[in-house]
C-alpha atoms as a PDB file:
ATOM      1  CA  UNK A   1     -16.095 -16.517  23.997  1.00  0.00           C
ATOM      2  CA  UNK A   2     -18.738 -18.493  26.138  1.00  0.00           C
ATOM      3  CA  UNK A   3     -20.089 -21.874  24.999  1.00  0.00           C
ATOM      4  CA  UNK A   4     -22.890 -22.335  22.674  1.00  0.00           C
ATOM      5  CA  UNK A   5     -25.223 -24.960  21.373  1.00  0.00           C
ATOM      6  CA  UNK A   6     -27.497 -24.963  18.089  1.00  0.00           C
ATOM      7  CA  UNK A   7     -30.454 -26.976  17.102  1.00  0.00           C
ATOM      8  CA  UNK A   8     -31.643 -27.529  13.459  1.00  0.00           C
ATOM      9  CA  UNK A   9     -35.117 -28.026  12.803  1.00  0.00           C
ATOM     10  CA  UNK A  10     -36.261 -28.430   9.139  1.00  0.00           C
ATOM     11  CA  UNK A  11     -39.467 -25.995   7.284  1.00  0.00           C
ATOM     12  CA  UNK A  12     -40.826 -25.815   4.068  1.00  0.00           C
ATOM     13  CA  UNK A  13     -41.810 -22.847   2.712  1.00  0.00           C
ATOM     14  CA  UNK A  14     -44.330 -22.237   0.071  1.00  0.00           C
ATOM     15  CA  UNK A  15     -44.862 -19.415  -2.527  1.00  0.00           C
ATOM     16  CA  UNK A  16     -46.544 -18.965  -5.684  1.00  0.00           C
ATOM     17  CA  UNK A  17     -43.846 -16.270  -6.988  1.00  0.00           C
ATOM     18  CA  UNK A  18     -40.236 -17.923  -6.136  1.00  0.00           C
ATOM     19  CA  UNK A  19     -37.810 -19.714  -4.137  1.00  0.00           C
ATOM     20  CA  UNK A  20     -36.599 -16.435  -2.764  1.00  0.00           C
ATOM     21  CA  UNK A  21     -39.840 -16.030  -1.571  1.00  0.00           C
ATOM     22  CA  UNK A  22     -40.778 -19.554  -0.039  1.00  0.00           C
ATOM     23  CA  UNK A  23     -37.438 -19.395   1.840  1.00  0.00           C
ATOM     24  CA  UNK A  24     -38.461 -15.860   3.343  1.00  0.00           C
ATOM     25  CA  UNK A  25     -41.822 -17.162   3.871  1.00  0.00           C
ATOM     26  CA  UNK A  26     -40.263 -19.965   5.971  1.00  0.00           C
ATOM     27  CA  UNK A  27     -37.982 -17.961   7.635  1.00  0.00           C
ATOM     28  CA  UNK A  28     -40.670 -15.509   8.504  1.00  0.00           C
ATOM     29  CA  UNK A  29     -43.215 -18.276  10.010  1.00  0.00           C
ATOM     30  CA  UNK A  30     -40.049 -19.758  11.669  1.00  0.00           C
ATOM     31  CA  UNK A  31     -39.475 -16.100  13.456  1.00  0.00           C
ATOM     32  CA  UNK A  32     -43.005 -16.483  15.000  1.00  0.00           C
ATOM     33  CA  UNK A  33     -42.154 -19.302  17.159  1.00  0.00           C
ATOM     34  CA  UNK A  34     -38.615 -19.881  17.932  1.00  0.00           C
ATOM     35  CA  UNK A  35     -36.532 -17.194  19.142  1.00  0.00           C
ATOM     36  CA  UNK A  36     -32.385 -16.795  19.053  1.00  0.00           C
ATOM     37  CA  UNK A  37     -32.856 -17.864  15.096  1.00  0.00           C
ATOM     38  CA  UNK A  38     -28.896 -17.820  14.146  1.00  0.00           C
ATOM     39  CA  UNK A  39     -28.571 -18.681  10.142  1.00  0.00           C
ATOM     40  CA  UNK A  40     -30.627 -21.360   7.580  1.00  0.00           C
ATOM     41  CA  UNK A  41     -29.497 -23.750   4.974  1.00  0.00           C
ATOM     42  CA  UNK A  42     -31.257 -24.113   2.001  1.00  0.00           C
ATOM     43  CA  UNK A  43     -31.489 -27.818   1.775  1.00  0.00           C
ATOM     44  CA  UNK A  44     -33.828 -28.836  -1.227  1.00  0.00           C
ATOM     45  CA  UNK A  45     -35.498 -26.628  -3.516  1.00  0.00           C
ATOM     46  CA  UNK A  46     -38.861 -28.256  -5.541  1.00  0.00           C
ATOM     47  CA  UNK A  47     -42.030 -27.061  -7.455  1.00  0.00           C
ATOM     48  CA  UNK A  48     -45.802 -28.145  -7.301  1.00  0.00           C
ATOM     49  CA  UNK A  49     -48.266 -27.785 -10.026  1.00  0.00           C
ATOM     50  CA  UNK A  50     -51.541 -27.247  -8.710  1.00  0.00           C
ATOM     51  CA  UNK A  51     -55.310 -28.669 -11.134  1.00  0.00           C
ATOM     52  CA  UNK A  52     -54.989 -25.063 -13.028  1.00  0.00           C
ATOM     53  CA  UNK A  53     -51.179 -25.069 -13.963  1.00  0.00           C
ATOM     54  CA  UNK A  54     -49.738 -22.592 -11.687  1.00  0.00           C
ATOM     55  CA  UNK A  55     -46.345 -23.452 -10.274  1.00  0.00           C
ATOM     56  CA  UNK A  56     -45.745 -23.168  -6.400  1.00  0.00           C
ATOM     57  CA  UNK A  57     -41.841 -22.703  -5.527  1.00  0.00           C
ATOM     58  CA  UNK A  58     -41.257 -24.732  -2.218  1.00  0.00           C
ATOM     59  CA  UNK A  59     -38.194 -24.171  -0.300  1.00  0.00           C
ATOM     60  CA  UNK A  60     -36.711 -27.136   2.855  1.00  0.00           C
ATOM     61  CA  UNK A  61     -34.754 -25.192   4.707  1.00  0.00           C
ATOM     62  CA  UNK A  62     -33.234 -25.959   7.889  1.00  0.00           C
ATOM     63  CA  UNK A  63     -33.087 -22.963  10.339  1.00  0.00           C
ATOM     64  CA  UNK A  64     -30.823 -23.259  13.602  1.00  0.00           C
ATOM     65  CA  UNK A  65     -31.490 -21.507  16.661  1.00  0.00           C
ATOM     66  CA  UNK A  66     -29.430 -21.118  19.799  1.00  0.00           C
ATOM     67  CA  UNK A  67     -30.358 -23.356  22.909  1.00  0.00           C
ATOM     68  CA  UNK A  68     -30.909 -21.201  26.145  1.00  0.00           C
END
């Protein structure tokens, strides 16, 4: 098995139906720009309340990706 090194970098994702769905909106904005994405954490999970009541589900996650 060859060598391999990781980073971590942390996102927050955003979503006005879950936290299932702010991770996977994370993950998927994550996907855009990095590449070799190997596995997330779910670090912190937290809600906003906007002026008209509704709840937005927030997800810090930290997603690691494999250094070429």
């Amino acid at each position: 098995m060859a060598d391999k090194v990781f980073k971590k970098l942390t996102v927050v994702g955003c979503s006005s139906e879950s936290y299932q769905k702010a991770v996977e909106v994370g993950l998927s904005k994550a996907r855009e720009s990095l590449h070799g994405l190997a596995w997330f954490e779910v670090k912190e999970m937290r809600g906003g309340i906007g002026p008209d009541g509704k709840i937005e589900w927030q997800a810090s996650i930290e997603v690691a990706f494999k250094l070429d």
